[in-house]
N, C-alpha and C. Protein backbone atom coordinates (compact mmCIF):
# COMPACT_ATOMS: atom_id res chain seq x y z
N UNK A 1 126.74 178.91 151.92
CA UNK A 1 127.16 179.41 150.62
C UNK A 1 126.65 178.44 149.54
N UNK A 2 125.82 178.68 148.42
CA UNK A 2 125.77 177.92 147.55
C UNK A 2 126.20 177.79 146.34
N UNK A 3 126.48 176.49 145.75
CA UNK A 3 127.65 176.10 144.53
C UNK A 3 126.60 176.97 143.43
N UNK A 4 127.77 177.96 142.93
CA UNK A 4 127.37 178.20 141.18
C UNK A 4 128.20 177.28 140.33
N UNK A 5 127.18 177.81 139.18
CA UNK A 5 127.83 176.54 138.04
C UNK A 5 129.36 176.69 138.09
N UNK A 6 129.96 177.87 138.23
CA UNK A 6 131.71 177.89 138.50
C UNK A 6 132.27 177.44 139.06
N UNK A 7 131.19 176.58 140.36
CA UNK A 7 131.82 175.38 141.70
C UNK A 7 131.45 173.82 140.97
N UNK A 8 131.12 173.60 140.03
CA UNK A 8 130.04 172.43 139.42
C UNK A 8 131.28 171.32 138.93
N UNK A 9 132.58 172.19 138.91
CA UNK A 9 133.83 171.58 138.11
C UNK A 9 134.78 172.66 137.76
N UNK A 10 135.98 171.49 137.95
CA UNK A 10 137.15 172.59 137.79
C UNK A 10 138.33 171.53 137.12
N UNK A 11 139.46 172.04 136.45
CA UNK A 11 140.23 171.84 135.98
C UNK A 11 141.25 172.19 136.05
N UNK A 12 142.38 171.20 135.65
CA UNK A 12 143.87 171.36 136.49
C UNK A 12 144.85 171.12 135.01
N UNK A 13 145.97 171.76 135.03
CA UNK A 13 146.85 170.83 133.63
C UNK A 13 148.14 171.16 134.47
N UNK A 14 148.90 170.24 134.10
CA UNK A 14 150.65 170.41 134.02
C UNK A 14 151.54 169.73 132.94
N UNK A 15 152.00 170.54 132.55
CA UNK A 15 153.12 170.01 131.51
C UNK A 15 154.62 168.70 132.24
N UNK A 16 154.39 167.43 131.55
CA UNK A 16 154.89 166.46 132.25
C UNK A 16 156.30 166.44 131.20
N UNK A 17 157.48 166.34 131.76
CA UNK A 17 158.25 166.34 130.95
C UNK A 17 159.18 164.66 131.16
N UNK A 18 157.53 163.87 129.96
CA UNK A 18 157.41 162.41 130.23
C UNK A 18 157.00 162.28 128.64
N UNK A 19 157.45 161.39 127.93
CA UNK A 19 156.30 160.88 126.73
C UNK A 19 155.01 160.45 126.94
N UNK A 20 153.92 160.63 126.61
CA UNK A 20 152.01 160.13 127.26
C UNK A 20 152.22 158.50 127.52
N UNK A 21 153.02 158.00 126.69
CA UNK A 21 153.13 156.49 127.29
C UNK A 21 153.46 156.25 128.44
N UNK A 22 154.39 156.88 129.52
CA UNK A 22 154.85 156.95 130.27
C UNK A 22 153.79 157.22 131.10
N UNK A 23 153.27 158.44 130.97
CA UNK A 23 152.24 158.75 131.96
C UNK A 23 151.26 157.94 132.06
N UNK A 24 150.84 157.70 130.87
CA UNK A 24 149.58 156.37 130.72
C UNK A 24 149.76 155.49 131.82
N UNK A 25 151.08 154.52 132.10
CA UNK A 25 151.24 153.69 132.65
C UNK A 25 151.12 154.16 134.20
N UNK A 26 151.81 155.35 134.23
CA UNK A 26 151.61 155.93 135.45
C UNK A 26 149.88 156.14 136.11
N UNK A 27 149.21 156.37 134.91
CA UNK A 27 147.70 156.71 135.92
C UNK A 27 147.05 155.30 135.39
N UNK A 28 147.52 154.15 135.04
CA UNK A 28 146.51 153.12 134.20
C UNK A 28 147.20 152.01 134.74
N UNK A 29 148.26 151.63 135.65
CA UNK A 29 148.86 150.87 136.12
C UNK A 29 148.36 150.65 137.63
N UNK A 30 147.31 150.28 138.19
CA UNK A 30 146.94 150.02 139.42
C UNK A 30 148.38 150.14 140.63
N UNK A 31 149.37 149.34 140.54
CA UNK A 31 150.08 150.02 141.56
C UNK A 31 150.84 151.13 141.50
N UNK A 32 151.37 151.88 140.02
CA UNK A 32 152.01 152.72 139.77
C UNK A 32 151.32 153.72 140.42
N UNK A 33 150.42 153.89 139.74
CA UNK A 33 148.98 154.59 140.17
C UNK A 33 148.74 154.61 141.90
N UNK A 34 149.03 153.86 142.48
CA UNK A 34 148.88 153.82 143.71
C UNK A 34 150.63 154.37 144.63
N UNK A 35 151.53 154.42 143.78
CA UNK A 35 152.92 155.22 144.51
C UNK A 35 152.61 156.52 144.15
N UNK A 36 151.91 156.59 143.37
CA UNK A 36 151.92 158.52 143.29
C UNK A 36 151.07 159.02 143.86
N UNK A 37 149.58 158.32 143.87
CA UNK A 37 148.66 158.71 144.53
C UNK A 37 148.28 158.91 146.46
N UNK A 38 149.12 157.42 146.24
CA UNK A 38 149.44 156.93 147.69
C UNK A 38 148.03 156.20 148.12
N UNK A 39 148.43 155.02 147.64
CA UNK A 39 147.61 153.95 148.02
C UNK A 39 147.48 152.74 147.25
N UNK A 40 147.31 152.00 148.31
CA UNK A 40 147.21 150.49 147.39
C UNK A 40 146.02 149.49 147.09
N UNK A 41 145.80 149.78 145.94
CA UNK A 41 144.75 149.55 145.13
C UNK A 41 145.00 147.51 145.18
N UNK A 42 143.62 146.74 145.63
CA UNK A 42 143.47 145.53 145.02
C UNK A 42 143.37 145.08 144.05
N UNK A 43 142.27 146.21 143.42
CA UNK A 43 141.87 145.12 141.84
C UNK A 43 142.69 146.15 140.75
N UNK A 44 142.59 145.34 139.57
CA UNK A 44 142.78 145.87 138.46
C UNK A 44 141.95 146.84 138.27
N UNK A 45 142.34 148.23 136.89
CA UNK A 45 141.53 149.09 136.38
C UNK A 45 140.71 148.67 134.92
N UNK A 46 139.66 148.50 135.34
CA UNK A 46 138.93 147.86 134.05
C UNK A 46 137.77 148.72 133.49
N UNK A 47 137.13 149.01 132.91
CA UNK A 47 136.01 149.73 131.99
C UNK A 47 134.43 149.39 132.79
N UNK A 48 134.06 149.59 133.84
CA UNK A 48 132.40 149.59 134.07
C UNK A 48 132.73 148.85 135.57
N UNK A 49 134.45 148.08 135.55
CA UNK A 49 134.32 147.90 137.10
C UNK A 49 134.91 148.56 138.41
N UNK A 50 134.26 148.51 139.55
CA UNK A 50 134.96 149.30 140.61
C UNK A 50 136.19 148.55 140.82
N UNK A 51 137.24 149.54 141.10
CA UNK A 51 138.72 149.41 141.73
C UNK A 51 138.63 149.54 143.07
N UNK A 52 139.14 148.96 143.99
CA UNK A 52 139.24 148.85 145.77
C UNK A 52 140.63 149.39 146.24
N UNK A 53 140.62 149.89 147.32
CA UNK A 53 141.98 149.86 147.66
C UNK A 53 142.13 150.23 149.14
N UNK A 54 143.02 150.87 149.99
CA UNK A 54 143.13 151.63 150.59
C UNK A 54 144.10 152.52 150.83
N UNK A 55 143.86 154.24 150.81
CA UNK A 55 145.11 154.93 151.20
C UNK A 55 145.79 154.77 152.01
N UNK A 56 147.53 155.34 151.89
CA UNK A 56 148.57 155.26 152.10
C UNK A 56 148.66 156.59 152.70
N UNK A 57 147.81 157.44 152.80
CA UNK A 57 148.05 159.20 152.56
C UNK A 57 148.70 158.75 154.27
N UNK A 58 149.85 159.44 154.99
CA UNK A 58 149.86 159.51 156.50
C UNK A 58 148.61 160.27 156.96
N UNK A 59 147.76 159.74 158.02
CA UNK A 59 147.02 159.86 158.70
C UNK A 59 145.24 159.62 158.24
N UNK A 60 145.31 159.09 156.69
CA UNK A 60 144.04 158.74 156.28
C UNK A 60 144.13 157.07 155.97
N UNK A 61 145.24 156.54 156.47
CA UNK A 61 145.79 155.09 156.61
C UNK A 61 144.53 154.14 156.44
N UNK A 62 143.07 154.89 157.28
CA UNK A 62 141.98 154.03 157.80
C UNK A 62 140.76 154.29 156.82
N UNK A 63 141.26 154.76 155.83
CA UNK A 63 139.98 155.40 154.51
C UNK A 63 140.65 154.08 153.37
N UNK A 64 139.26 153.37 153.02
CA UNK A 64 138.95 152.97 151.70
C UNK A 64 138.99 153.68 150.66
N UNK A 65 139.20 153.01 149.50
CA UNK A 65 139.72 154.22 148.31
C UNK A 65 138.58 153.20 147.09
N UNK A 66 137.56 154.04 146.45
CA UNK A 66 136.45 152.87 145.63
C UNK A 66 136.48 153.95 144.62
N UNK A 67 136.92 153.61 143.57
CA UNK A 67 136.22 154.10 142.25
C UNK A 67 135.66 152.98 141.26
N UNK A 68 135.23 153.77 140.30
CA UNK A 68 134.13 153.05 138.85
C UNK A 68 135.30 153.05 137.66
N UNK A 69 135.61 152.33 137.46
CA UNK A 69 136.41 153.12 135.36
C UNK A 69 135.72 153.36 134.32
N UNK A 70 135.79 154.57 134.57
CA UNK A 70 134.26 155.12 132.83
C UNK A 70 135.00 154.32 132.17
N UNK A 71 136.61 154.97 131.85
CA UNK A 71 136.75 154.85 130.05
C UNK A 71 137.87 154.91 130.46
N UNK A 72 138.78 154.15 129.32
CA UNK A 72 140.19 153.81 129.08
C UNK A 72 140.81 153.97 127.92
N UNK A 73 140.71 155.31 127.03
CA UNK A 73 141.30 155.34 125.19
C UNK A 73 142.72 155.30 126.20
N UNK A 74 143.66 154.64 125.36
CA UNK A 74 144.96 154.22 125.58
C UNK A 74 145.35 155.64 125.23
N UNK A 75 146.17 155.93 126.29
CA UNK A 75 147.57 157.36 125.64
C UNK A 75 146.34 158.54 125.69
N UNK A 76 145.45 158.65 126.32
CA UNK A 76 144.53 159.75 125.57
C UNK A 76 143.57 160.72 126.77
N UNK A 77 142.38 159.33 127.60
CA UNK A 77 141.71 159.27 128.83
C UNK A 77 141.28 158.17 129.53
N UNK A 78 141.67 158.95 130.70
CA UNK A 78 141.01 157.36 131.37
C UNK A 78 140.41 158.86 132.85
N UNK A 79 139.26 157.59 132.71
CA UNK A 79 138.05 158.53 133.50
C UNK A 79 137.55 157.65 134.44
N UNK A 80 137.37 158.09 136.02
CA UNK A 80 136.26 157.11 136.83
C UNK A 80 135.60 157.77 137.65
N UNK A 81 134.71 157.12 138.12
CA UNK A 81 133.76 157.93 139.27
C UNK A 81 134.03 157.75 140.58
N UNK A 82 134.01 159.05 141.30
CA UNK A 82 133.70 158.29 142.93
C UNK A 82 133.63 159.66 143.67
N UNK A 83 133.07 158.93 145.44
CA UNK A 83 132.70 160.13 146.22
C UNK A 83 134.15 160.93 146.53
N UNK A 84 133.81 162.03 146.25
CA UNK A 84 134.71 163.12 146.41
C UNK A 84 135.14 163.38 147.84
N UNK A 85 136.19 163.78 148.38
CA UNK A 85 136.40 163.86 149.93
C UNK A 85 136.05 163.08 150.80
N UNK A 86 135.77 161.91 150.50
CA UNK A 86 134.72 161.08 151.14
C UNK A 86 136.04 160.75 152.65
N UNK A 87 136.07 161.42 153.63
CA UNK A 87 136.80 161.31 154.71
C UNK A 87 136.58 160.84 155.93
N UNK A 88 134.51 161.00 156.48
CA UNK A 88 134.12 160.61 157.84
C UNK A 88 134.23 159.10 157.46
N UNK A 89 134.35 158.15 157.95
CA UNK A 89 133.88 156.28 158.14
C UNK A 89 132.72 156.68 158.64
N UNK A 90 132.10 157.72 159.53
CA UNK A 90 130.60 157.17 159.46
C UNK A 90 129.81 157.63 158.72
N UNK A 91 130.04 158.37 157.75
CA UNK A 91 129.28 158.96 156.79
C UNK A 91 129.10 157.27 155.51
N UNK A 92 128.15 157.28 155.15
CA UNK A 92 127.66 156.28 154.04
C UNK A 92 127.75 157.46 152.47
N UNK A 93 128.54 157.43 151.98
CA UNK A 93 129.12 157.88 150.88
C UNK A 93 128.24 157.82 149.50
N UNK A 94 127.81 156.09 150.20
CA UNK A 94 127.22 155.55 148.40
C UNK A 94 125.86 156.06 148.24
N UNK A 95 125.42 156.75 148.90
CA UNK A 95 123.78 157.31 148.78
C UNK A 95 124.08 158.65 147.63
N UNK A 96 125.30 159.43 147.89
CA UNK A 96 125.19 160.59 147.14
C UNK A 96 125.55 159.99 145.97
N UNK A 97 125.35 160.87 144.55
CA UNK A 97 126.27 160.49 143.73
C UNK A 97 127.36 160.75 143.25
N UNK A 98 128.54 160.14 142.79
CA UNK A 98 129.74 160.31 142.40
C UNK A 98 130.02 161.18 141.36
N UNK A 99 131.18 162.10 141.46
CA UNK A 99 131.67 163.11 140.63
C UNK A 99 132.33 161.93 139.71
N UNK A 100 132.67 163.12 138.44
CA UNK A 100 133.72 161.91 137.78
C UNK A 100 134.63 163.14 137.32
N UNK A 101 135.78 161.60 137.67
CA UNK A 101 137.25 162.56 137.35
C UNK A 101 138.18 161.95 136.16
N UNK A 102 138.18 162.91 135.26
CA UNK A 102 139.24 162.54 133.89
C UNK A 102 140.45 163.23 134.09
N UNK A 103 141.24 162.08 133.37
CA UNK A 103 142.98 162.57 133.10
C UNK A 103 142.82 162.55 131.49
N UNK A 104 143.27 163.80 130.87
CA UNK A 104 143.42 163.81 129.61
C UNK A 104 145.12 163.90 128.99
N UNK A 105 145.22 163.25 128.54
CA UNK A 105 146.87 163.31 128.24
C UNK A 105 146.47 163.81 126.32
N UNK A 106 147.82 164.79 126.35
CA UNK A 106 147.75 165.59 124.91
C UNK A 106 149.31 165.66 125.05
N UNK A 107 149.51 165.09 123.86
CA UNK A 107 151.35 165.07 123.39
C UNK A 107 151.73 166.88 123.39
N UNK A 108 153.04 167.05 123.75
CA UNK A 108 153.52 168.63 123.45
C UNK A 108 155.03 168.53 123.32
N UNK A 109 155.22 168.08 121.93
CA UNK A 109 156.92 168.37 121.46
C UNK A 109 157.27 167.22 122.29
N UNK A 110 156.97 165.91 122.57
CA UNK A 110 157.68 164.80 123.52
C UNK A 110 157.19 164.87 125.01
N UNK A 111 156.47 165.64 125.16
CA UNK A 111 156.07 166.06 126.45
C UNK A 111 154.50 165.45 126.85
N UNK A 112 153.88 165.89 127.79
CA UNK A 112 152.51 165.36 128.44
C UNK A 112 152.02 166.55 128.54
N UNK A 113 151.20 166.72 127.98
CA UNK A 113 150.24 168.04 128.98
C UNK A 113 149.11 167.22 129.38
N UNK A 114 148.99 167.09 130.82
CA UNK A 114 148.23 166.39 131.85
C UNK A 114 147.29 166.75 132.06
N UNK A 115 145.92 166.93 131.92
CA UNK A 115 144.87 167.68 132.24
C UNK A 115 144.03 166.74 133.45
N UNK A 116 143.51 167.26 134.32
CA UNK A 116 142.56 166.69 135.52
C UNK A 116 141.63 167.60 135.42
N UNK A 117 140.25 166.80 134.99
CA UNK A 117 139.06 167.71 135.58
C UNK A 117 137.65 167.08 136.26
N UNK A 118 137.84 167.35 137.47
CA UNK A 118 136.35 166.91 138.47
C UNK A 118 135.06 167.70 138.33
N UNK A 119 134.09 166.67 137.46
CA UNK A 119 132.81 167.47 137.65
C UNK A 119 131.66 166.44 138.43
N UNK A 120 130.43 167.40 138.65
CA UNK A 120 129.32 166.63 139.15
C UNK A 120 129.46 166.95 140.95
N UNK A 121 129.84 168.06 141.22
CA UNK A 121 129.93 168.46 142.45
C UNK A 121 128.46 169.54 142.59
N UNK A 122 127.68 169.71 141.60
CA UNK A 122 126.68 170.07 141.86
C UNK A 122 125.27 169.10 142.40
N UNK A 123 125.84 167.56 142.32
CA UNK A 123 124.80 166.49 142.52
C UNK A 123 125.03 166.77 144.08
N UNK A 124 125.92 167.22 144.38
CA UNK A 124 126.51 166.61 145.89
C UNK A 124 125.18 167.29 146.84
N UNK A 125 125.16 166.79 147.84
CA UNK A 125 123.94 167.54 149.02
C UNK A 125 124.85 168.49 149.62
N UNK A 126 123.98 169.78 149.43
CA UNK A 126 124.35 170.98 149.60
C UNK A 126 125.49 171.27 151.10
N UNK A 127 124.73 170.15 152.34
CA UNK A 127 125.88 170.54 153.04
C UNK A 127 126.91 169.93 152.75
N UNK A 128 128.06 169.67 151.69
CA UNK A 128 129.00 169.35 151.82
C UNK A 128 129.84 169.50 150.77
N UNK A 129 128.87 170.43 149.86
CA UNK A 129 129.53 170.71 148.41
C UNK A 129 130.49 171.63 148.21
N UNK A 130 130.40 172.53 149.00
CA UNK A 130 131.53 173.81 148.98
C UNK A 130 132.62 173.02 149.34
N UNK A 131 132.48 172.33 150.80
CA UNK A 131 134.06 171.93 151.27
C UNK A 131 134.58 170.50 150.35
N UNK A 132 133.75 169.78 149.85
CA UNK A 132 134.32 168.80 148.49
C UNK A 132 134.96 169.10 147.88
N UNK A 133 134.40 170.45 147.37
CA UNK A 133 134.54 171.23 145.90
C UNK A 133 136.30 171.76 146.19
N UNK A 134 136.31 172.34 147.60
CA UNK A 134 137.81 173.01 148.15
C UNK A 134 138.30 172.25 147.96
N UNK A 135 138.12 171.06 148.56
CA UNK A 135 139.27 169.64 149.13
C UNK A 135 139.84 169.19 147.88
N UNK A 136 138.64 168.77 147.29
CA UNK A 136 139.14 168.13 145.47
C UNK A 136 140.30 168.93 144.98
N UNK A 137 139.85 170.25 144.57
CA UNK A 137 140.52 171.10 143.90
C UNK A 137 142.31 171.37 144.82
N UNK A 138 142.24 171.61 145.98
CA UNK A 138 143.79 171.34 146.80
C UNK A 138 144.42 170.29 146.14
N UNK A 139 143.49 168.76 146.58
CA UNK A 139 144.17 167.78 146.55
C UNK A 139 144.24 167.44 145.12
N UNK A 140 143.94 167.72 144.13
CA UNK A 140 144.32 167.14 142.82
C UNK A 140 145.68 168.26 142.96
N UNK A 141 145.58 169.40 142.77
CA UNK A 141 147.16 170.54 142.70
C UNK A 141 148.52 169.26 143.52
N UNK A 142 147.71 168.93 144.79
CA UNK A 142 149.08 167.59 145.00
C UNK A 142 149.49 166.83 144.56
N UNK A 143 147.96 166.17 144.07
CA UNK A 143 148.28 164.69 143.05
C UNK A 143 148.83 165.07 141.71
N UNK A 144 149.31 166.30 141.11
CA UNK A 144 150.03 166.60 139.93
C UNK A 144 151.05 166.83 140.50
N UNK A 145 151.69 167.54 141.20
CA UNK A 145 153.52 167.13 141.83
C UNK A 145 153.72 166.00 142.18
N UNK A 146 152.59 165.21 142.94
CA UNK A 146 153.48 164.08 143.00
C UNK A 146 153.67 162.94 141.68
N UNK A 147 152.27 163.22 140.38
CA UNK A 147 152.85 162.26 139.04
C UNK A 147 153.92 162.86 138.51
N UNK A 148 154.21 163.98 138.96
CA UNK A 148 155.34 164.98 138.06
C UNK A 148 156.68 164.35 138.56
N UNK A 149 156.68 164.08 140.13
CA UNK A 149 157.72 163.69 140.68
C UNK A 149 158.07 162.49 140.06
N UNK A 150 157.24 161.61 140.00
CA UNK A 150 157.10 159.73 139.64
C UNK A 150 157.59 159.95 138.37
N UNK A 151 157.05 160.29 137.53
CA UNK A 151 156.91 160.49 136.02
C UNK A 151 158.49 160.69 135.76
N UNK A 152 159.23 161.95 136.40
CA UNK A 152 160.56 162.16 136.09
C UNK A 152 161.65 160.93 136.41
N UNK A 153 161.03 159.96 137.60
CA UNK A 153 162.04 158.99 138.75
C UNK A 153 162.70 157.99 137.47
């Protein structure tokens, strides 16, 4: 099956019933960021450098977690790059190139409207772009219940 531009990127929102400061800290706080996501991140989140970590997910215990930090506007976006689904250990990841994924936070009456959107799934090599493209799109729908969950705690 091959990706049309309608597989190239997709987008997610949920209304957080959090002030954007709140959330900020939640996706811009390396370990906060790592209880919702599930995983524990080494380095700090900084602007041009990679973050390390490894998931927490049950049963992906043995997966490295590497992103880039595009960009950090406080309260607003924070954006980074990395391989999408990246799940085999023997697959070498860093040859393809990385999608990039933004969180857009937009105030609503005291509220968050959370936006997630992954693009650059059209760089990906064809065998593996459809099932990226699935996986991403599932697993971000999770990773918004679970900041929704955090966000409220």
């Amino acid at each position: 099956m091959n990706t049309t531009p309608d597989t190239a990127r997709f987008e997610k929102e949920i209304l957080l019933k959090a002030p954007q400061h709140r959330v900020w800290q939640a996706l811009t706080d390396p370990r906060q960021f790592g209880e919702w996501f599930m995983a524990r991140l080494d380095t700090p989140f900084a602007v041009g450098r990679p973050a390390t970590g490894k998931l927490t997910v049950p049963g992906y215990e043995h997966l490295d977690l590497h992103l880039t930090v595009e960009r950090l506007q406080p309260e607003r976006l924070f954006s980074f790059r990395w391989h999408p689904y990246a799940v085999d250990p023997r697959v070498d990841y860093a040859v393809e190139a990385p999608t990039l994924v933004e969180f857009m936070l937009d105030d609503v009456q005291g509220n968050t409207l959370l936006t997630v959107a992954e693009s650059g799934f059209d760089q990906l090599p064809q065998a593996r772009r459809d099932e990226a493209y699935r996986m991403e799109r599932r697993g971000w729908a999770q990773q918004l219940e679970h900041i929704q969950a955090y966000v409220k705690a």
